[in-house]
Every structure is written in structure tokens, then in C-alpha cells.
PDB file of N, CA and C in Angstrom:
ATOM      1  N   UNK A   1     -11.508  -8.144  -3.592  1.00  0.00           N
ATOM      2  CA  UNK A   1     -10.086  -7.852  -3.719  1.00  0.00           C
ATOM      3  C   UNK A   1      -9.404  -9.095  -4.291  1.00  0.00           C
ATOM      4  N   UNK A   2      -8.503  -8.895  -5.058  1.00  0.00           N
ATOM      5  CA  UNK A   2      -7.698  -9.822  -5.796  1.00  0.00           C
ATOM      6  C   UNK A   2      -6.513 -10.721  -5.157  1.00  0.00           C
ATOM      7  N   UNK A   3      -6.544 -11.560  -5.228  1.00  0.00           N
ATOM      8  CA  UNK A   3      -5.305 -12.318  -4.072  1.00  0.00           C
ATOM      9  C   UNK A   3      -4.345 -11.611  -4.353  1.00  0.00           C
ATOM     10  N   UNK A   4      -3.644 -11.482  -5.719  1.00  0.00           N
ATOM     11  CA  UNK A   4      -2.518 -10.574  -5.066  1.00  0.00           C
ATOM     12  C   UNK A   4      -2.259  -9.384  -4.848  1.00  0.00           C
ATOM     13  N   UNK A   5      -3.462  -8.672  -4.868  1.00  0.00           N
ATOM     14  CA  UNK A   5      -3.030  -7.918  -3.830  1.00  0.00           C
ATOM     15  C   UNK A   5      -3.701  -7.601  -2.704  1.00  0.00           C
ATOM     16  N   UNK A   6      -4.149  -8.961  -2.069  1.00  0.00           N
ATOM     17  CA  UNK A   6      -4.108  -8.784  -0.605  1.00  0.00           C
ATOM     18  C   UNK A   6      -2.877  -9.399  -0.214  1.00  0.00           C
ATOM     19  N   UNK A   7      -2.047 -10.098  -0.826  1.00  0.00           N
ATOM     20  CA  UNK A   7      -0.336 -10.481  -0.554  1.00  0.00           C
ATOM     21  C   UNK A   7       0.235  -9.462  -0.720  1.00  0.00           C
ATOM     22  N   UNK A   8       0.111  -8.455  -1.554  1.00  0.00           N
ATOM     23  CA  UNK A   8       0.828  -7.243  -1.821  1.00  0.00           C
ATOM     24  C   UNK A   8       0.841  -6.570  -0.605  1.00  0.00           C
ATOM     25  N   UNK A   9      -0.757  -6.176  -0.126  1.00  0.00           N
ATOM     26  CA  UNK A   9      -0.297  -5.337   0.848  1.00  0.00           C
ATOM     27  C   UNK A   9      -0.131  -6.129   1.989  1.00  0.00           C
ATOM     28  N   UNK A  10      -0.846  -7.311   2.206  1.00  0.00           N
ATOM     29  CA  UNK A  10       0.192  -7.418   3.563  1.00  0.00           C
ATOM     30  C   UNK A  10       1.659  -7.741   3.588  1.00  0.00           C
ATOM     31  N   UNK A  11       2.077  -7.969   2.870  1.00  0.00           N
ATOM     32  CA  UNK A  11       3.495  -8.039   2.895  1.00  0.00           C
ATOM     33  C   UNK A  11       3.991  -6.642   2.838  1.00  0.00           C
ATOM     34  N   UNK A  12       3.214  -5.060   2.514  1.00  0.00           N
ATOM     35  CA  UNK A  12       3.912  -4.377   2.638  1.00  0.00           C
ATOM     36  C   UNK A  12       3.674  -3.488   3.973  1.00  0.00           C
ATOM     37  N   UNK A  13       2.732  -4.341   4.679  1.00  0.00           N
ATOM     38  CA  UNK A  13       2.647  -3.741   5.921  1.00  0.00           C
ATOM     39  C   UNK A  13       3.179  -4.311   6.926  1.00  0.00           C
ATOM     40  N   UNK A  14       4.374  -5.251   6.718  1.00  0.00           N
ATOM     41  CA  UNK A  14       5.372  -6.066   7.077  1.00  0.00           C
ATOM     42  C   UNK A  14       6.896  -5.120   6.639  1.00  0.00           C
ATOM     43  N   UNK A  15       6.822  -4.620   5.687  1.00  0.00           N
ATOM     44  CA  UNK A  15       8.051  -4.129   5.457  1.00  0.00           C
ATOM     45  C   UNK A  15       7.951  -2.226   5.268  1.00  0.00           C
ATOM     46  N   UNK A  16       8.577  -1.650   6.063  1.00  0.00           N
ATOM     47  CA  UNK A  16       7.670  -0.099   5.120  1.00  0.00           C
ATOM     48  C   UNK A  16       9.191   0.543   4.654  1.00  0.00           C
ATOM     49  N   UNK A  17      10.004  -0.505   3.979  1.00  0.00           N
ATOM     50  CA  UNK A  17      10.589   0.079   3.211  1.00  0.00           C
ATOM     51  C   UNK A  17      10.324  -0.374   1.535  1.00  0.00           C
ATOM     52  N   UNK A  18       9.541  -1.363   1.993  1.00  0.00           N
ATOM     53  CA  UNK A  18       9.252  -2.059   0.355  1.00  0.00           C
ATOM     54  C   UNK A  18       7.469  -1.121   0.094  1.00  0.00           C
ATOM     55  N   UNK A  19       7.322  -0.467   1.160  1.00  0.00           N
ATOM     56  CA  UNK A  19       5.631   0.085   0.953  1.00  0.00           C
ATOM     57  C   UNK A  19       6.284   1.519   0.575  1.00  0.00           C
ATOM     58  N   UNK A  20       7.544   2.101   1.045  1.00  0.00           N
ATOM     59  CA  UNK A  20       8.214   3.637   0.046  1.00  0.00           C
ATOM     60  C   UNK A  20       8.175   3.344  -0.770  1.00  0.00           C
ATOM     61  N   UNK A  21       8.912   1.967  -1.263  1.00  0.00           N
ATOM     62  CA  UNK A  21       9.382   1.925  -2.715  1.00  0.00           C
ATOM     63  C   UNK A  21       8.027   2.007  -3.703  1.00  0.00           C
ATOM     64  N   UNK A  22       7.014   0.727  -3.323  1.00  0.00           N
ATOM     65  CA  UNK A  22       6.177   0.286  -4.333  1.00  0.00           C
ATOM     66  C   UNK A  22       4.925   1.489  -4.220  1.00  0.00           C
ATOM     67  N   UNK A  23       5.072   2.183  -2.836  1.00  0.00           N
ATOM     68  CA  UNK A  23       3.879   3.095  -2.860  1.00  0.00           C
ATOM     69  C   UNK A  23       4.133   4.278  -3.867  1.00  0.00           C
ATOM     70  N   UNK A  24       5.484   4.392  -4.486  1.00  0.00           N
ATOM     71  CA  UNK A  24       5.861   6.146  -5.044  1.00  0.00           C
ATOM     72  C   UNK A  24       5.895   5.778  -6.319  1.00  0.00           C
ATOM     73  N   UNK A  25       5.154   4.144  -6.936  1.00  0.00           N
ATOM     74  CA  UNK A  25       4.830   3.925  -8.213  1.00  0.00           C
ATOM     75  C   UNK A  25       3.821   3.608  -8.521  1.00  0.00           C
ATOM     76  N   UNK A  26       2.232   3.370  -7.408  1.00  0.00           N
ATOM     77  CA  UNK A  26       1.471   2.778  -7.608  1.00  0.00           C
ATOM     78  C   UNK A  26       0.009   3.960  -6.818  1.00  0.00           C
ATOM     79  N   UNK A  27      -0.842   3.927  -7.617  1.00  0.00           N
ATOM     80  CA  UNK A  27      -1.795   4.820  -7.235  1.00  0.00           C
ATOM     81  C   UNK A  27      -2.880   3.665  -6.522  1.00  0.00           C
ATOM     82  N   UNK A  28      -3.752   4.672  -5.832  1.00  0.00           N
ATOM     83  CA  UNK A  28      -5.221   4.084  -5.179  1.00  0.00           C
ATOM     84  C   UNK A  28      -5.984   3.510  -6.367  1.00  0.00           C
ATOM     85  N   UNK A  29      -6.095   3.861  -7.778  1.00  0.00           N
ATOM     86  CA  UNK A  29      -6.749   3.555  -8.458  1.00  0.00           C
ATOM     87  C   UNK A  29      -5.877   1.963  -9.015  1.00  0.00           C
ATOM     88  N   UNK A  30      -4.847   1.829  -9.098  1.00  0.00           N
ATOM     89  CA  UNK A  30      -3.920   0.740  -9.119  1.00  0.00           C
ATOM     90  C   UNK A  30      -5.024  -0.770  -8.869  1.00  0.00           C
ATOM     91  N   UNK A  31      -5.621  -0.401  -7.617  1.00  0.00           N
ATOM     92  CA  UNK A  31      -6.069  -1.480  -7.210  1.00  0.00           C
ATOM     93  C   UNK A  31      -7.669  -1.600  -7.792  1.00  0.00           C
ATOM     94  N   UNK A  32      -8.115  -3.241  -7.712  1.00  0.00           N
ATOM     95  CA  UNK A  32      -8.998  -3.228  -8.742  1.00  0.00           C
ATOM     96  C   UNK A  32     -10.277  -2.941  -7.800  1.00  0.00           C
ATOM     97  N   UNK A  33     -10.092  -2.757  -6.315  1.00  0.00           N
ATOM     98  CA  UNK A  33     -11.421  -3.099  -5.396  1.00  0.00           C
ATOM     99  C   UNK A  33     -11.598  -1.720  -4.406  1.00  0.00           C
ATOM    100  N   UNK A  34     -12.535  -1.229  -4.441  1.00  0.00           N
ATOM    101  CA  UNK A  34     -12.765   0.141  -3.084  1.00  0.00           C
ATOM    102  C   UNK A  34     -11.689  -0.404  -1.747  1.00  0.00           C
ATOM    103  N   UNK A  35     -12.526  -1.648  -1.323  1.00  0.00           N
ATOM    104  CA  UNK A  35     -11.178  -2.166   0.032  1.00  0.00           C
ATOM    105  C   UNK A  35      -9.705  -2.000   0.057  1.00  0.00           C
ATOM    106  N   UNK A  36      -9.256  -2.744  -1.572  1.00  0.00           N
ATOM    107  CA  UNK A  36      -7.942  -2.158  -1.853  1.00  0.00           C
ATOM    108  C   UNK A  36      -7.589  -0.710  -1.550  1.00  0.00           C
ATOM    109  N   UNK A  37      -8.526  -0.028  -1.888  1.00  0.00           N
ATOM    110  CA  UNK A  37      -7.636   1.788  -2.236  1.00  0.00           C
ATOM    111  C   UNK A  37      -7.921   2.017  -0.624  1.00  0.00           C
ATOM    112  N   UNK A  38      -8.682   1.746  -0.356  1.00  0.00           N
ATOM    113  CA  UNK A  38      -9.250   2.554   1.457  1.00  0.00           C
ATOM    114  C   UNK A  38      -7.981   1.870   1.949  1.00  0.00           C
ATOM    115  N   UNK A  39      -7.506   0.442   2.000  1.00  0.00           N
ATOM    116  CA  UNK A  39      -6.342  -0.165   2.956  1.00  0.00           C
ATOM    117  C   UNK A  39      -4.438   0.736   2.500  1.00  0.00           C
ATOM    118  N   UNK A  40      -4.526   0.862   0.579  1.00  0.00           N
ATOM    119  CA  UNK A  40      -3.471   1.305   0.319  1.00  0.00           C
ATOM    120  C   UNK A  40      -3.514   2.893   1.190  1.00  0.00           C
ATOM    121  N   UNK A  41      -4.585   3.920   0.994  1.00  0.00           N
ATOM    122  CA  UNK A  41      -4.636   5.194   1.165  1.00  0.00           C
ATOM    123  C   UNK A  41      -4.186   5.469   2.692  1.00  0.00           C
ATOM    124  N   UNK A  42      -4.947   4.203   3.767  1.00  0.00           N
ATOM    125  CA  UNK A  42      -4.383   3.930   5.108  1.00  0.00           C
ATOM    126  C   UNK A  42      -3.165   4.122   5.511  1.00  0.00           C
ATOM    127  N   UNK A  43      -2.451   2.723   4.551  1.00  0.00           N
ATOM    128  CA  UNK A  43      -0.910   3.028   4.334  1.00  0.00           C
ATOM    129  C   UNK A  43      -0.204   4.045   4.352  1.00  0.00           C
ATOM    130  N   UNK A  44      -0.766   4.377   3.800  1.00  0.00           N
ATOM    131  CA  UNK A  44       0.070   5.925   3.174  1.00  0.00           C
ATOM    132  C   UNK A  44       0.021   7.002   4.159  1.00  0.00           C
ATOM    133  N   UNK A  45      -1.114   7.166   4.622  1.00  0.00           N
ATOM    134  CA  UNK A  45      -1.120   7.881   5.382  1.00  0.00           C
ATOM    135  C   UNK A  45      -0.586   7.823   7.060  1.00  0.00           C
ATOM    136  N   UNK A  46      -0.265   6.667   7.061  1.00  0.00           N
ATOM    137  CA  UNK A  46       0.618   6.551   8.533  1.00  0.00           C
ATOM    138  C   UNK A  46       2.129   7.468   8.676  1.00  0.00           C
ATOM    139  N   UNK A  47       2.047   7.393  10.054  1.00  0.00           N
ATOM    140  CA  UNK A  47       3.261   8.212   9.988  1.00  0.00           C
ATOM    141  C   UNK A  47       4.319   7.200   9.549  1.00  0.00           C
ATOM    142  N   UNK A  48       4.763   6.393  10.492  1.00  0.00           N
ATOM    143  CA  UNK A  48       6.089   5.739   9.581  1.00  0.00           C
ATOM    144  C   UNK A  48       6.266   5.620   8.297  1.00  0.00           C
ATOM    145  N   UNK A  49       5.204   5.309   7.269  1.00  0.00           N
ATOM    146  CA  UNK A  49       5.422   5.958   5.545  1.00  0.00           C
ATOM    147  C   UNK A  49       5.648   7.187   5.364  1.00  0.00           C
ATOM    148  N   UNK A  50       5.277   7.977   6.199  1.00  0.00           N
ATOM    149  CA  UNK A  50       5.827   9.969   5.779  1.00  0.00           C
ATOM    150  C   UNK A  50       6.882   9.341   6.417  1.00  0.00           C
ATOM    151  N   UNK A  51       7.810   9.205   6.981  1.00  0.00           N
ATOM    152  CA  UNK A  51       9.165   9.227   7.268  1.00  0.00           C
ATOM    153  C   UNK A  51       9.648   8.643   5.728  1.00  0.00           C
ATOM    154  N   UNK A  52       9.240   7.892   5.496  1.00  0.00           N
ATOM    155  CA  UNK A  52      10.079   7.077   4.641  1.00  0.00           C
ATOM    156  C   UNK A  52      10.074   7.917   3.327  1.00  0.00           C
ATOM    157  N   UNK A  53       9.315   8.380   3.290  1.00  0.00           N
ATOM    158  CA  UNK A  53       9.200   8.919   1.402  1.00  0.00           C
ATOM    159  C   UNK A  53       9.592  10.357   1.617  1.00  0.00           C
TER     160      UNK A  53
END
């Protein structure tokens, strides 16, 4: 995984209004590493992100 975006996502699992925003422009394939998409797809799938989007 690429440093930034293991800053990406933890910083957006710090904020889950900046993980609505950047998640409803950025796909699983976005990221360059399997770990990436399994941690973004995680994301996503929590409940507090279905509230948000």
C-alpha cells in the first residue's frame, strides 16, 4: 500500500464526513493495493457511512 493512502484512509476513518465526501468519488479499484480496496470496501460498508451518503 502506498503512503498516501494509508494517510488517506486513516484520516478518513477519523472523520466520516470527509469518508461521504471522498468515498462518492473514489472506487475500490482507486487504490493501487488488494489491502487498500478490502480496508476502503470496510469503510463503506459500516453503518455510520450509510447514514452519511
Amino acid at each position: 500500500m502506498r503512503e498516501c493512502e494509508k494517510a488517506l484512509l486513516a484520516a478518513l476513518m477519523h472523520e466520516p464526513a470527509a469518508l461521504a465526501e471522498v468515498a462518492g468519488r473514489l472506487q475500490p479499484d482507486s487504490f493501487s493495493s488488494f489491502e487498500a480496496q478490502v480496508l476502503f470496501l470496510g469503510l463503506r460498508s459500516t453503518s455510520s457511512f450509510d447514514g452519511l451518503v
